[in-house]
PDB file of N, CA and C in Angstrom:
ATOM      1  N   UNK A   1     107.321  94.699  65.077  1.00  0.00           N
ATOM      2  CA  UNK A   1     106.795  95.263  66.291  1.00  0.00           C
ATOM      3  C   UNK A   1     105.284  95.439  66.117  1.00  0.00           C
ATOM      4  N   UNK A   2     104.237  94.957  67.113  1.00  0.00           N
ATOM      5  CA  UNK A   2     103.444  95.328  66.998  1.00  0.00           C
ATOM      6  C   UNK A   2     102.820  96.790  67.448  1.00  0.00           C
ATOM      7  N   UNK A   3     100.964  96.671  66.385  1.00  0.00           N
ATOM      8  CA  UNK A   3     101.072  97.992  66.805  1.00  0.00           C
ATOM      9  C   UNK A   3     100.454  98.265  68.190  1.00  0.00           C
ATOM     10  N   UNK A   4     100.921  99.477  68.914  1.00  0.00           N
ATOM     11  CA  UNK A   4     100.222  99.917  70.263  1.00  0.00           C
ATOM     12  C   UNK A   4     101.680  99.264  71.126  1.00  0.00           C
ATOM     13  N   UNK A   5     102.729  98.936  70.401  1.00  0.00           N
ATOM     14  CA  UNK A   5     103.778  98.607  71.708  1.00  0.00           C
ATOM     15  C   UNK A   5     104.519  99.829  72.462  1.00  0.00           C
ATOM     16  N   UNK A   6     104.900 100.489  71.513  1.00  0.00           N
ATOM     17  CA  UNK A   6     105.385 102.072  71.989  1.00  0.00           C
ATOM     18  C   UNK A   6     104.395 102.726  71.938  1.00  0.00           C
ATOM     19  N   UNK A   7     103.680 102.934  71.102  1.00  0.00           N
ATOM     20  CA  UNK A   7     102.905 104.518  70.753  1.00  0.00           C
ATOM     21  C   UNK A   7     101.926 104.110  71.327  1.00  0.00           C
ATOM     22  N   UNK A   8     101.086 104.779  72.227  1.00  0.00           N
ATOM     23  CA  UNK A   8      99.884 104.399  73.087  1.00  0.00           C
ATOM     24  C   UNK A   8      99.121 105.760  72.488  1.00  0.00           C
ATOM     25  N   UNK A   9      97.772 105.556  72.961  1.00  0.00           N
ATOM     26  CA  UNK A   9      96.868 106.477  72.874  1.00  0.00           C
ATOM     27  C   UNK A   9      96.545 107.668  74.053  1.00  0.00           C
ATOM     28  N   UNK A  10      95.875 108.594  73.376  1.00  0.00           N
ATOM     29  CA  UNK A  10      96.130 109.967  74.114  1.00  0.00           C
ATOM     30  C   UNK A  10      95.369 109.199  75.753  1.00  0.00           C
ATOM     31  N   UNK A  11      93.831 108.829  75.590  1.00  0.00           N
ATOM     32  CA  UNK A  11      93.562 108.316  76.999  1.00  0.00           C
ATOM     33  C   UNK A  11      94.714 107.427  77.910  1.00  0.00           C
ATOM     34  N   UNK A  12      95.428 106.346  77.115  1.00  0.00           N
ATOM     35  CA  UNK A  12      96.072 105.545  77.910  1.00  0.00           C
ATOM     36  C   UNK A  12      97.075 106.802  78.672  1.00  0.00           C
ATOM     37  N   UNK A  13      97.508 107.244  77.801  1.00  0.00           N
ATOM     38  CA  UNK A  13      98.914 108.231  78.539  1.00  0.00           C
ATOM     39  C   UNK A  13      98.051 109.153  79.644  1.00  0.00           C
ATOM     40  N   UNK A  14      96.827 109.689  79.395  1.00  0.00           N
ATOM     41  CA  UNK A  14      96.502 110.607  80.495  1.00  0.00           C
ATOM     42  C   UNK A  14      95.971 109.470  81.659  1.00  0.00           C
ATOM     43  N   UNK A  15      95.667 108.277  81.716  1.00  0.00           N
ATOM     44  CA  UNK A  15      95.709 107.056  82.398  1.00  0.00           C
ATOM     45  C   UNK A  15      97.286 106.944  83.290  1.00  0.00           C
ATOM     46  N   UNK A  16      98.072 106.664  82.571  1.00  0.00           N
ATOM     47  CA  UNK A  16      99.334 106.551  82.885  1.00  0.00           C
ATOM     48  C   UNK A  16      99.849 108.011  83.441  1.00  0.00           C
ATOM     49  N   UNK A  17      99.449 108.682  83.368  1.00  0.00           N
ATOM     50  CA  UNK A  17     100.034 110.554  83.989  1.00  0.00           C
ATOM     51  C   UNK A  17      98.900 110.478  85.512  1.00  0.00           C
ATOM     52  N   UNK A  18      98.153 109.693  85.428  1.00  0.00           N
ATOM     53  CA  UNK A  18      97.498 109.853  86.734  1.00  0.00           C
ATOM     54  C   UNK A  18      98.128 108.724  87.555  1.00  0.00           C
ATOM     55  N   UNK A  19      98.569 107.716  86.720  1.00  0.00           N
ATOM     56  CA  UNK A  19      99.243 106.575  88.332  1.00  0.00           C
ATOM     57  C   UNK A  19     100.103 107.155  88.321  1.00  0.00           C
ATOM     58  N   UNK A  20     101.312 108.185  87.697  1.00  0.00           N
ATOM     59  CA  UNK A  20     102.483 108.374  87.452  1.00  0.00           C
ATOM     60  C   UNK A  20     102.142 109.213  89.064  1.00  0.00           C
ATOM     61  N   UNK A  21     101.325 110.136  89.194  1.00  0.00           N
ATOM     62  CA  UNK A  21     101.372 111.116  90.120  1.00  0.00           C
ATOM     63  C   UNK A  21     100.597 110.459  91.497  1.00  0.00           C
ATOM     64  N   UNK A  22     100.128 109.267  91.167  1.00  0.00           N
ATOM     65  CA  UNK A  22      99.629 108.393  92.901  1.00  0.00           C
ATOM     66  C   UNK A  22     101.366 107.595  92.773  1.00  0.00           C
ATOM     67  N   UNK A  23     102.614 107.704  92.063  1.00  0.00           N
ATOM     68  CA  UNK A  23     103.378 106.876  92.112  1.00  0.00           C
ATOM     69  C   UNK A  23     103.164 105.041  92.299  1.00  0.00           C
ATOM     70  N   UNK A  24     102.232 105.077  90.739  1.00  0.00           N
ATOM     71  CA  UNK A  24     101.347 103.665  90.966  1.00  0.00           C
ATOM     72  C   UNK A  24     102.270 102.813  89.321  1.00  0.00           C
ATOM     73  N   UNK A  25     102.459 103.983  88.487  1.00  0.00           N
ATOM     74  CA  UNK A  25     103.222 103.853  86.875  1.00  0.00           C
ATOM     75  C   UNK A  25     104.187 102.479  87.119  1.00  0.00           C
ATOM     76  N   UNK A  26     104.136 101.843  86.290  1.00  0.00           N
ATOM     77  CA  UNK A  26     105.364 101.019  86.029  1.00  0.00           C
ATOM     78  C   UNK A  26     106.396 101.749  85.180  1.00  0.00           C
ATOM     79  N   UNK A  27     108.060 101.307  85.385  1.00  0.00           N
ATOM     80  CA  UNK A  27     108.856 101.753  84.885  1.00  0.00           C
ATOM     81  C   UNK A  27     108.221 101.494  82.998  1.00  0.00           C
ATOM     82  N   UNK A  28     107.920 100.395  82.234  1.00  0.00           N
ATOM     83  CA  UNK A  28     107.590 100.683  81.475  1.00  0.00           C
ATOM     84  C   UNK A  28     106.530 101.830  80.786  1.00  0.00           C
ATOM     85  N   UNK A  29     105.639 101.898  81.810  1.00  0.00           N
ATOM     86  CA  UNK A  29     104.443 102.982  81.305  1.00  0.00           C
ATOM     87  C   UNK A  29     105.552 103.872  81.474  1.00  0.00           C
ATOM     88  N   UNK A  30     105.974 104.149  81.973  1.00  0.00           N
ATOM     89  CA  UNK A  30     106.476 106.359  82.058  1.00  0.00           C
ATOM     90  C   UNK A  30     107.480 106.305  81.099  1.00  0.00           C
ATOM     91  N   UNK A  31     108.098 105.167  80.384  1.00  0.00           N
ATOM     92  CA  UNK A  31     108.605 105.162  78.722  1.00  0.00           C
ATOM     93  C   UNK A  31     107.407 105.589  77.948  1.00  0.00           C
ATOM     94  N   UNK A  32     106.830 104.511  77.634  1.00  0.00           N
ATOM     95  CA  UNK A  32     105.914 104.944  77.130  1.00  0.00           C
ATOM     96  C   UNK A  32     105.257 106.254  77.098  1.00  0.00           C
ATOM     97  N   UNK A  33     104.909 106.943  78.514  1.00  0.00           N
ATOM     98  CA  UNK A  33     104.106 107.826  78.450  1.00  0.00           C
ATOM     99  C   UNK A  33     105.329 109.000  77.547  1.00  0.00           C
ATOM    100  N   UNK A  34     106.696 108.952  78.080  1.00  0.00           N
ATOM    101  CA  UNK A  34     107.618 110.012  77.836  1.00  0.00           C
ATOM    102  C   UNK A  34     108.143 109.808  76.112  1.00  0.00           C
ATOM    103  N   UNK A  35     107.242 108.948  75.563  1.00  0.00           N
ATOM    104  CA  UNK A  35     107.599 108.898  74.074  1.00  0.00           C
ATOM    105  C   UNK A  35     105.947 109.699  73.624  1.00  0.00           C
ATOM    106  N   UNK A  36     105.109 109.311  74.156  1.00  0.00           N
ATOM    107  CA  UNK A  36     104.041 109.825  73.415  1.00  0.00           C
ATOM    108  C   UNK A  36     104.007 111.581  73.808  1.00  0.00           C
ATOM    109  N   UNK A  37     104.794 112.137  75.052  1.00  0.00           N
ATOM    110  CA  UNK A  37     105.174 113.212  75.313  1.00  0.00           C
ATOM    111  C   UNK A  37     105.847 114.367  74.505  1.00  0.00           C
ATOM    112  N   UNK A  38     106.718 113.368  73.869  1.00  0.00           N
ATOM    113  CA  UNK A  38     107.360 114.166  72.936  1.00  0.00           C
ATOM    114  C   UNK A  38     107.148 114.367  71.845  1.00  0.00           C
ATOM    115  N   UNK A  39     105.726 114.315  71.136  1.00  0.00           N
ATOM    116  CA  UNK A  39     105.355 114.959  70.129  1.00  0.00           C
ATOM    117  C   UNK A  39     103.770 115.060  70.508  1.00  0.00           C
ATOM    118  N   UNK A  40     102.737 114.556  71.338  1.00  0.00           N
ATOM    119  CA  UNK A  40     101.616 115.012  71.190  1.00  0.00           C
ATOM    120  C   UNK A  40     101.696 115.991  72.371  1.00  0.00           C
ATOM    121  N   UNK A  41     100.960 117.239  71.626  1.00  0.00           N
ATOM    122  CA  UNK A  41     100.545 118.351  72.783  1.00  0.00           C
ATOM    123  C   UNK A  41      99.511 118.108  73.500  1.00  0.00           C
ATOM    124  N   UNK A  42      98.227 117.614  73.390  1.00  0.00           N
ATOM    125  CA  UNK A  42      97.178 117.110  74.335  1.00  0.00           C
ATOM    126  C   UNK A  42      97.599 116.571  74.991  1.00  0.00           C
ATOM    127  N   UNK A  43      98.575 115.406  75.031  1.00  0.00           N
ATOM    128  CA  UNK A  43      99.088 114.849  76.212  1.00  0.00           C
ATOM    129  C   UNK A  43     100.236 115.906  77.061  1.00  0.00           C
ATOM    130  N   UNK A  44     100.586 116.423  76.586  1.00  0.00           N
ATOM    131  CA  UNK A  44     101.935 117.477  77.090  1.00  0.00           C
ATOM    132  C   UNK A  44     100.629 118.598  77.772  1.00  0.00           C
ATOM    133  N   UNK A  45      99.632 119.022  77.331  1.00  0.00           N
ATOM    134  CA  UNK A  45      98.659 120.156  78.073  1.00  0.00           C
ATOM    135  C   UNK A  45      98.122 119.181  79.355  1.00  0.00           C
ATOM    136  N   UNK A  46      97.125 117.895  79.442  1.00  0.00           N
ATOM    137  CA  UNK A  46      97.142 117.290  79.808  1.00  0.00           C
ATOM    138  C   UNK A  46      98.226 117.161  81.428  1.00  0.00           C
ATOM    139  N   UNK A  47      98.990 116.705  81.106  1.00  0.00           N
ATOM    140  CA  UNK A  47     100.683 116.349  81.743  1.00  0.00           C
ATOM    141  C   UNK A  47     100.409 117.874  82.749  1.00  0.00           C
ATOM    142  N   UNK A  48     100.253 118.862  81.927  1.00  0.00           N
ATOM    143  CA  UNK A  48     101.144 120.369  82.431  1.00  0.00           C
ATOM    144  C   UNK A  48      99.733 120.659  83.153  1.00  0.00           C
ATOM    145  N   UNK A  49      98.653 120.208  83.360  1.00  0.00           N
ATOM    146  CA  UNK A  49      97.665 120.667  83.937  1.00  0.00           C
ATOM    147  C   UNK A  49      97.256 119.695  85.178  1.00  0.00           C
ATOM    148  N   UNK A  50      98.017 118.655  84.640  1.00  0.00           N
ATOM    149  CA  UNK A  50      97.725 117.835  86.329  1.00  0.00           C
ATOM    150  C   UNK A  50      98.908 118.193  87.247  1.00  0.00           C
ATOM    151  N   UNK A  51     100.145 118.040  86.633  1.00  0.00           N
ATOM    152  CA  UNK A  51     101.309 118.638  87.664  1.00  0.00           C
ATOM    153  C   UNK A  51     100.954 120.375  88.397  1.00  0.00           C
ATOM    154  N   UNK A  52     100.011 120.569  87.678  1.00  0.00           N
ATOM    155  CA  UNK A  52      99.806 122.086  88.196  1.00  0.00           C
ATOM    156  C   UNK A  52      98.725 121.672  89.555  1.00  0.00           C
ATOM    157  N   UNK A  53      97.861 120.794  89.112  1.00  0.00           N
ATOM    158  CA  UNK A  53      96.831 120.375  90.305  1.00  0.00           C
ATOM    159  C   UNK A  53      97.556 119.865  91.650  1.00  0.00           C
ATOM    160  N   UNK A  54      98.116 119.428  90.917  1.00  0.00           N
ATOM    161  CA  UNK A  54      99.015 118.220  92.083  1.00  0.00           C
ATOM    162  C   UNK A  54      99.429 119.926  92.819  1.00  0.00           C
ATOM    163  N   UNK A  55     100.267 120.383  92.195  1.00  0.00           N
ATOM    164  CA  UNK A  55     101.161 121.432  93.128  1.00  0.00           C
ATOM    165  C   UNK A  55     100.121 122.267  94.076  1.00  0.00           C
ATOM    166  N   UNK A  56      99.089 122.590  93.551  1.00  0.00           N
ATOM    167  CA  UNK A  56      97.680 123.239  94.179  1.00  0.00           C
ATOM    168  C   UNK A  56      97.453 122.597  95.476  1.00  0.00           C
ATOM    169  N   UNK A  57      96.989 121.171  94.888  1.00  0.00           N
ATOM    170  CA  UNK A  57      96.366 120.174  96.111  1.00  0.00           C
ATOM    171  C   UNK A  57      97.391 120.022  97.370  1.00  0.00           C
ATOM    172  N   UNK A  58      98.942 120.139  96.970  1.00  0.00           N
ATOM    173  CA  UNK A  58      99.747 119.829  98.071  1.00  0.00           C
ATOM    174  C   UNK A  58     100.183 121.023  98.765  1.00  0.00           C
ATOM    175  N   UNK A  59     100.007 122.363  98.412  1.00  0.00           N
ATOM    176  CA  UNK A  59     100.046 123.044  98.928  1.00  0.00           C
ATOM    177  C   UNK A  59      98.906 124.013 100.069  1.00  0.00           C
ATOM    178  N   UNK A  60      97.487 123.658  99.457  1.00  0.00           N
ATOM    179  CA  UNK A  60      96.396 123.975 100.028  1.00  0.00           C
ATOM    180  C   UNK A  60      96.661 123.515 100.826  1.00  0.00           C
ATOM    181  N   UNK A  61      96.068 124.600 101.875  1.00  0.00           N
ATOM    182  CA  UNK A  61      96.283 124.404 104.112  1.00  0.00           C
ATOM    183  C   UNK A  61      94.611 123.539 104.000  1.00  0.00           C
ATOM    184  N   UNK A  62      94.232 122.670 103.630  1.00  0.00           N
ATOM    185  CA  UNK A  62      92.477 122.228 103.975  1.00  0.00           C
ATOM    186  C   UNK A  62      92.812 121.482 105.383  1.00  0.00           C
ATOM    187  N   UNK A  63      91.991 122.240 106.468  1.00  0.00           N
ATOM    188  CA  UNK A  63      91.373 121.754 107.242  1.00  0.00           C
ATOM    189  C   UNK A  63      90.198 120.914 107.318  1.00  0.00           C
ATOM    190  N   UNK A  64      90.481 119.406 107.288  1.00  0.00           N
ATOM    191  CA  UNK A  64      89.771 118.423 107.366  1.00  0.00           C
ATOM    192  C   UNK A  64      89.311 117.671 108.316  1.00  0.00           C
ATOM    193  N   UNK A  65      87.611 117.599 108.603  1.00  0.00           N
ATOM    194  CA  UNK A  65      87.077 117.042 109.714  1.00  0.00           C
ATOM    195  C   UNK A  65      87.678 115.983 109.778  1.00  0.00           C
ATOM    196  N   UNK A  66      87.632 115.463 111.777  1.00  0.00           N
ATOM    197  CA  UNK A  66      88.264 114.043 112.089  1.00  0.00           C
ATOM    198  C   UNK A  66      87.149 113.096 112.180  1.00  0.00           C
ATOM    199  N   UNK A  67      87.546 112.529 112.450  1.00  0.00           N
ATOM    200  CA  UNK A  67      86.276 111.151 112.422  1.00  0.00           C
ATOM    201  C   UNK A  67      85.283 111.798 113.803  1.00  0.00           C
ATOM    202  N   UNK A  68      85.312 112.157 114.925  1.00  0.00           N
ATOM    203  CA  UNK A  68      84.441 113.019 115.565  1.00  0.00           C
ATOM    204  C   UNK A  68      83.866 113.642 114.838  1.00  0.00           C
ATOM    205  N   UNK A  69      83.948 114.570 114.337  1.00  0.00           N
ATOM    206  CA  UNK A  69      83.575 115.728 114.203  1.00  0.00           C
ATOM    207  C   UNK A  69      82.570 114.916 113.091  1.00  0.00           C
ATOM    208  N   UNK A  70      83.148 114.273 112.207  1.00  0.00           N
ATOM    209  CA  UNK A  70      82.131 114.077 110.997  1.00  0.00           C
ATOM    210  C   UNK A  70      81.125 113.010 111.754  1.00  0.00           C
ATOM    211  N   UNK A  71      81.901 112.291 112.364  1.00  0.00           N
ATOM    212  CA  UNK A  71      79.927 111.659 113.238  1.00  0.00           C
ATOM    213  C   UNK A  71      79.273 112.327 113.669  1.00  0.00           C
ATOM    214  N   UNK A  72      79.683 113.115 114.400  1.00  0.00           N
ATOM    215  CA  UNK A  72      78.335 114.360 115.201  1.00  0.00           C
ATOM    216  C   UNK A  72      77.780 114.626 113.970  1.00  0.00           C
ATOM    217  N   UNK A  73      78.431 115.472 112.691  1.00  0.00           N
ATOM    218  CA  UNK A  73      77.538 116.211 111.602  1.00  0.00           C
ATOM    219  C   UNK A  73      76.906 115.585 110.923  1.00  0.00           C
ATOM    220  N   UNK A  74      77.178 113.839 110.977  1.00  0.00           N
ATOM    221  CA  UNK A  74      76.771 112.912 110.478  1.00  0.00           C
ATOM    222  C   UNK A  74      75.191 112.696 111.399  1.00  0.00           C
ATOM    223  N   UNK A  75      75.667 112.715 112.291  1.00  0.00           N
ATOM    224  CA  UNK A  75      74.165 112.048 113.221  1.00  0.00           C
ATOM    225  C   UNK A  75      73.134 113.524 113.165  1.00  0.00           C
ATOM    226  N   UNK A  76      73.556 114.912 113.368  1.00  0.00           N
ATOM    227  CA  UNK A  76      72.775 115.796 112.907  1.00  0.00           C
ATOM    228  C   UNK A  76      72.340 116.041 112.203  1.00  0.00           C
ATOM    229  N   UNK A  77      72.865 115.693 110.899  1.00  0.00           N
ATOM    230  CA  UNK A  77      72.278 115.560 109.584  1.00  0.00           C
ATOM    231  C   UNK A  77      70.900 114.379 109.518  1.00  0.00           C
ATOM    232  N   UNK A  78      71.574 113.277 109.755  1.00  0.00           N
ATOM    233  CA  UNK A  78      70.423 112.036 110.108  1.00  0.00           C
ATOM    234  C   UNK A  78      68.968 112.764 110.977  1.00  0.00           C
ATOM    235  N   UNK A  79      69.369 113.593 111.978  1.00  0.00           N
ATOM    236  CA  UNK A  79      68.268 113.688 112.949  1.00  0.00           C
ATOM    237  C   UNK A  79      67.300 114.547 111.904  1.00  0.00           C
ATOM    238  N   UNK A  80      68.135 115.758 111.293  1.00  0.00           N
ATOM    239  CA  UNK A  80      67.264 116.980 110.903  1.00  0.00           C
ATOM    240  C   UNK A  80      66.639 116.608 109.520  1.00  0.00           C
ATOM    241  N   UNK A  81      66.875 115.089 108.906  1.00  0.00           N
ATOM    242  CA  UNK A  81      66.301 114.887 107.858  1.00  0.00           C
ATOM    243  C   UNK A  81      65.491 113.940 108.688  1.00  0.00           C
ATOM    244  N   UNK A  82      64.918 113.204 109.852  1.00  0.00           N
ATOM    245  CA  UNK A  82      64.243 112.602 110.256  1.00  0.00           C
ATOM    246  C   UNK A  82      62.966 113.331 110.602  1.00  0.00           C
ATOM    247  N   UNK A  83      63.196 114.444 111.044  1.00  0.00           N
ATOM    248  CA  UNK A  83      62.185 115.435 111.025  1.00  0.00           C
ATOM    249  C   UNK A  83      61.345 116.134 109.956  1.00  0.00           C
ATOM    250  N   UNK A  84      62.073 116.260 109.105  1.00  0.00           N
ATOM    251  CA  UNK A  84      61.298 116.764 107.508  1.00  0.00           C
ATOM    252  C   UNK A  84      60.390 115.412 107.260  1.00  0.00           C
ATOM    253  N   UNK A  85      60.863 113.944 107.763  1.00  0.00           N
ATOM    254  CA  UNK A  85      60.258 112.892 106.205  1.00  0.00           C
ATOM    255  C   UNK A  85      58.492 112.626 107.282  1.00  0.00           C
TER     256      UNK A  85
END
């Protein structure tokens, strides 16, 4: 077996823990990632700190401008820096 076929490195797995959570992972990566899981803790802190974001981000109420709204603030912005230059 060569090396790097199972055991990946701490970046690849926190690589692979971020498509895992856009649901982008291939069935092979989330082996992978769930072997290097079970004994490194940087990847397991890692892991336990993005699933915590994720839960944050999907629960936050953000009210987000619509495409109106951000052209007007867009073109006001444009005007009131046309005036300073």
């Amino acid at each position: 077996m060569k090396k790097g076929f199972l055991f990946i490195s701490c970046e690849e797995a926190q690589h692979i823990c971020d498509k895992r959570q856009y649901g982008e992972a291939t069935g092979w990566e989330r082996v992978k990632l769930g072997i290097r899981l079970s004994w490194c803790r940087i990847t397991q802190a890692y892991v336990n700190r993005n699933n915590k974001l994720t839960e944050v981000i999907q629960k936050a109420e953000v009210d987000c401008l619509n495409n109106d709204e951000r052209s007007k603030l867009k073109q006001q912005f444009e005007e009131e820096l046309a005036k300073h230059q």
